[in-house]
C-alpha atoms as a PDB file:
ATOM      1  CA  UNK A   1     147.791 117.924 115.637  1.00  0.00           C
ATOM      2  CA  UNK A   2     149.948 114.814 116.341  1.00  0.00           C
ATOM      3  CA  UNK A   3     148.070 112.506 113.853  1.00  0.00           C
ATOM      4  CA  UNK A   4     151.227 113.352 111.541  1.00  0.00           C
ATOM      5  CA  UNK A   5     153.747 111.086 114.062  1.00  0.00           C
ATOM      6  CA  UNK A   6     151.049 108.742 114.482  1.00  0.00           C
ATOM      7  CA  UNK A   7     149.545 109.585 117.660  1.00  0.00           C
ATOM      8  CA  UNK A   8     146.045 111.648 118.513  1.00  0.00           C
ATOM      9  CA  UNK A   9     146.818 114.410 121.485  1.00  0.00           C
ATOM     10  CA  UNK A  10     143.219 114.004 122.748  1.00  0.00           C
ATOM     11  CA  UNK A  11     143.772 117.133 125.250  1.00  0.00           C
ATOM     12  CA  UNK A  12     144.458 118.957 122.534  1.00  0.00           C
ATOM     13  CA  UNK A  13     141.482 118.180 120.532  1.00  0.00           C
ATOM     14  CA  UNK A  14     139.418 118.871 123.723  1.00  0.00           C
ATOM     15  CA  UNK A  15     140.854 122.404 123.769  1.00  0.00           C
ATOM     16  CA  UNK A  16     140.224 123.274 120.391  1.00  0.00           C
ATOM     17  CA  UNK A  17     136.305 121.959 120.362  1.00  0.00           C
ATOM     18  CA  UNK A  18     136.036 124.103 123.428  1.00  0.00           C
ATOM     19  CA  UNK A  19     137.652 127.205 121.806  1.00  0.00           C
ATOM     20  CA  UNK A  20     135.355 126.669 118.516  1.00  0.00           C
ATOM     21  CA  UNK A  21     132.179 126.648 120.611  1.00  0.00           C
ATOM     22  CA  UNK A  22     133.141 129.919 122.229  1.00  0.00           C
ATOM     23  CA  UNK A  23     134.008 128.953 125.658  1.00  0.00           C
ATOM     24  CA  UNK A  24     137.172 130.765 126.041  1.00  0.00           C
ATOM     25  CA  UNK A  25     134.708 133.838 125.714  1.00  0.00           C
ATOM     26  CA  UNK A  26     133.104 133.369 129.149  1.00  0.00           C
ATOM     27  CA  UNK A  27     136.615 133.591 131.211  1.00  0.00           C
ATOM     28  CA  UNK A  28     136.660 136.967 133.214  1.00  0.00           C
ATOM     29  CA  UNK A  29     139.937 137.064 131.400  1.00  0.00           C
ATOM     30  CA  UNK A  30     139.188 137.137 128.228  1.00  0.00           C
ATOM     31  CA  UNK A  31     140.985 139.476 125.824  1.00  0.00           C
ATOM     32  CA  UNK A  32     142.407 141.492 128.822  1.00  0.00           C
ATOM     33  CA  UNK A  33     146.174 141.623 129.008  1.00  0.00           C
ATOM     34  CA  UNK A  34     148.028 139.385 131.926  1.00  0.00           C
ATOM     35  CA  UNK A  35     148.531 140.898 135.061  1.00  0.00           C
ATOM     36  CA  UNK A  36     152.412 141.787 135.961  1.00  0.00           C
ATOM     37  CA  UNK A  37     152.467 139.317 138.865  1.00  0.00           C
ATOM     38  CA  UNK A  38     152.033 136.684 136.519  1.00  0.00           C
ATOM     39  CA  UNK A  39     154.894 137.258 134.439  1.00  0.00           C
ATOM     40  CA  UNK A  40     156.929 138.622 137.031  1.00  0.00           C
ATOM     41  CA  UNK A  41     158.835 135.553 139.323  1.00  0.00           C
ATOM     42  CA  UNK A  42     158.971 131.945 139.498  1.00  0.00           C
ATOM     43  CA  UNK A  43     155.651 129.771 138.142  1.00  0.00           C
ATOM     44  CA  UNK A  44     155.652 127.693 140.943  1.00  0.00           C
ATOM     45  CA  UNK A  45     155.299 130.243 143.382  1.00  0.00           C
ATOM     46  CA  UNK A  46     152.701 131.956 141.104  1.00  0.00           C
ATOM     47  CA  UNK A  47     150.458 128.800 141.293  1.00  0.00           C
ATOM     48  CA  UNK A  48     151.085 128.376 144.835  1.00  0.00           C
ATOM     49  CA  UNK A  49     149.646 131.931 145.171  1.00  0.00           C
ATOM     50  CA  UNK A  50     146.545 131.537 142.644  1.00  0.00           C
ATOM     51  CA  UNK A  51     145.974 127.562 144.271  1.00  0.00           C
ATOM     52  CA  UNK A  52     146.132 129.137 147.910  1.00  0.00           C
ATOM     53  CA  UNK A  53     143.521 131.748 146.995  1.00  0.00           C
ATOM     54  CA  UNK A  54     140.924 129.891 145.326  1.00  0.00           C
ATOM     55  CA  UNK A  55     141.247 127.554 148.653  1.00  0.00           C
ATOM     56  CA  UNK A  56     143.222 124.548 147.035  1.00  0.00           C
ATOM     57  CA  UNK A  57     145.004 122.911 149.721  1.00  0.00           C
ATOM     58  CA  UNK A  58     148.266 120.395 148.285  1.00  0.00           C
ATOM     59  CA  UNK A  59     147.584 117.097 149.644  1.00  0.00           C
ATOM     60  CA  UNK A  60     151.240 117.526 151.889  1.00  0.00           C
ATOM     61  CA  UNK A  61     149.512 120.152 153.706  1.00  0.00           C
ATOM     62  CA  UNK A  62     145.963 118.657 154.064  1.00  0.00           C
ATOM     63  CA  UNK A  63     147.848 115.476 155.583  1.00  0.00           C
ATOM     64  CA  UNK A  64     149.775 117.536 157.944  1.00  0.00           C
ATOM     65  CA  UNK A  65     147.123 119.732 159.226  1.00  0.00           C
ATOM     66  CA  UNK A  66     145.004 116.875 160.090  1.00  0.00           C
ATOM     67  CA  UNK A  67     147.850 115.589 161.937  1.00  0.00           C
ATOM     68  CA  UNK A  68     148.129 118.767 164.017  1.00  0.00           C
ATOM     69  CA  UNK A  69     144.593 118.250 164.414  1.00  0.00           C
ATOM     70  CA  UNK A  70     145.072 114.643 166.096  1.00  0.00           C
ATOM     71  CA  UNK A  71     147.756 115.116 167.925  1.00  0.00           C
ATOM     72  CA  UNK A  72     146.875 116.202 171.234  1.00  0.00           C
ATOM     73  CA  UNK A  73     144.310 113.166 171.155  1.00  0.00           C
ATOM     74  CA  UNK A  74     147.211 110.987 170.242  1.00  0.00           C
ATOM     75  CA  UNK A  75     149.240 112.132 173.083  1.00  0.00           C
ATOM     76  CA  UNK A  76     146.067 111.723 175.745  1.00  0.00           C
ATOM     77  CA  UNK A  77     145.666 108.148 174.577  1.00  0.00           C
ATOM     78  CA  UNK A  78     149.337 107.219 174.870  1.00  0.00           C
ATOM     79  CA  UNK A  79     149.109 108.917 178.396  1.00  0.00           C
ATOM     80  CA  UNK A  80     145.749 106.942 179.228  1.00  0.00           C
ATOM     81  CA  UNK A  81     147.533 103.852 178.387  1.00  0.00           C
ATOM     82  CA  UNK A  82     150.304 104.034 179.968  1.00  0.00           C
ATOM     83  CA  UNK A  83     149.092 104.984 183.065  1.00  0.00           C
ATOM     84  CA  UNK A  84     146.793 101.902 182.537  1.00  0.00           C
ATOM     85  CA  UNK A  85     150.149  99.670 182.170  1.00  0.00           C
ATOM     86  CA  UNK A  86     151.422 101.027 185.472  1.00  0.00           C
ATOM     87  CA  UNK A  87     148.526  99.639 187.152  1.00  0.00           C
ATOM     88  CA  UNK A  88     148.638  95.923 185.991  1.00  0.00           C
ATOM     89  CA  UNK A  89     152.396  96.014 187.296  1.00  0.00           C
END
């Protein structure tokens, strides 16, 4: 595929060795029909849902729950230090 417009779609090939050696066969999936919810709604929201329950956390959310995480330490040091600026007044 895609060696006729003179390129090589190498994820392409990749998918097709992997489907002659059988490994489509080992997904739980295999051969059963789609479930409703996944044709049902918008895509993005259905891999938000499927990403959010195999633990997959978007990189957004990782940053701003380490933030939340730091704050309060944040806040104590800015405290600490200006306390510490009072004093040399």
């Amino acid at each position: 595929m895609g060696k006729e417009h003179g390129y090589v779609n190498w994820m392409d090939q990749i998918f097709k060795e992997y489907e002659r050696e059988g490994g489509l066969k080992n997904n739980p999936g295999f051969g059963k029909p789609l479930p409703e919810s996944a044709l049902s709604g918008n895509i993005y929201d259905n891999f938000l849902t499927k990403a959010k329950d195999a633990g997959f956390l978007p990189l957004w959310i990782k940053w701003q729950k380490e933030i939340r995480e730091e704050l309060p330490e944040l806040v104590r040091l800015k405290k600490m230090n200006g306390t510490e600026s009072e004093l040399m007044k």
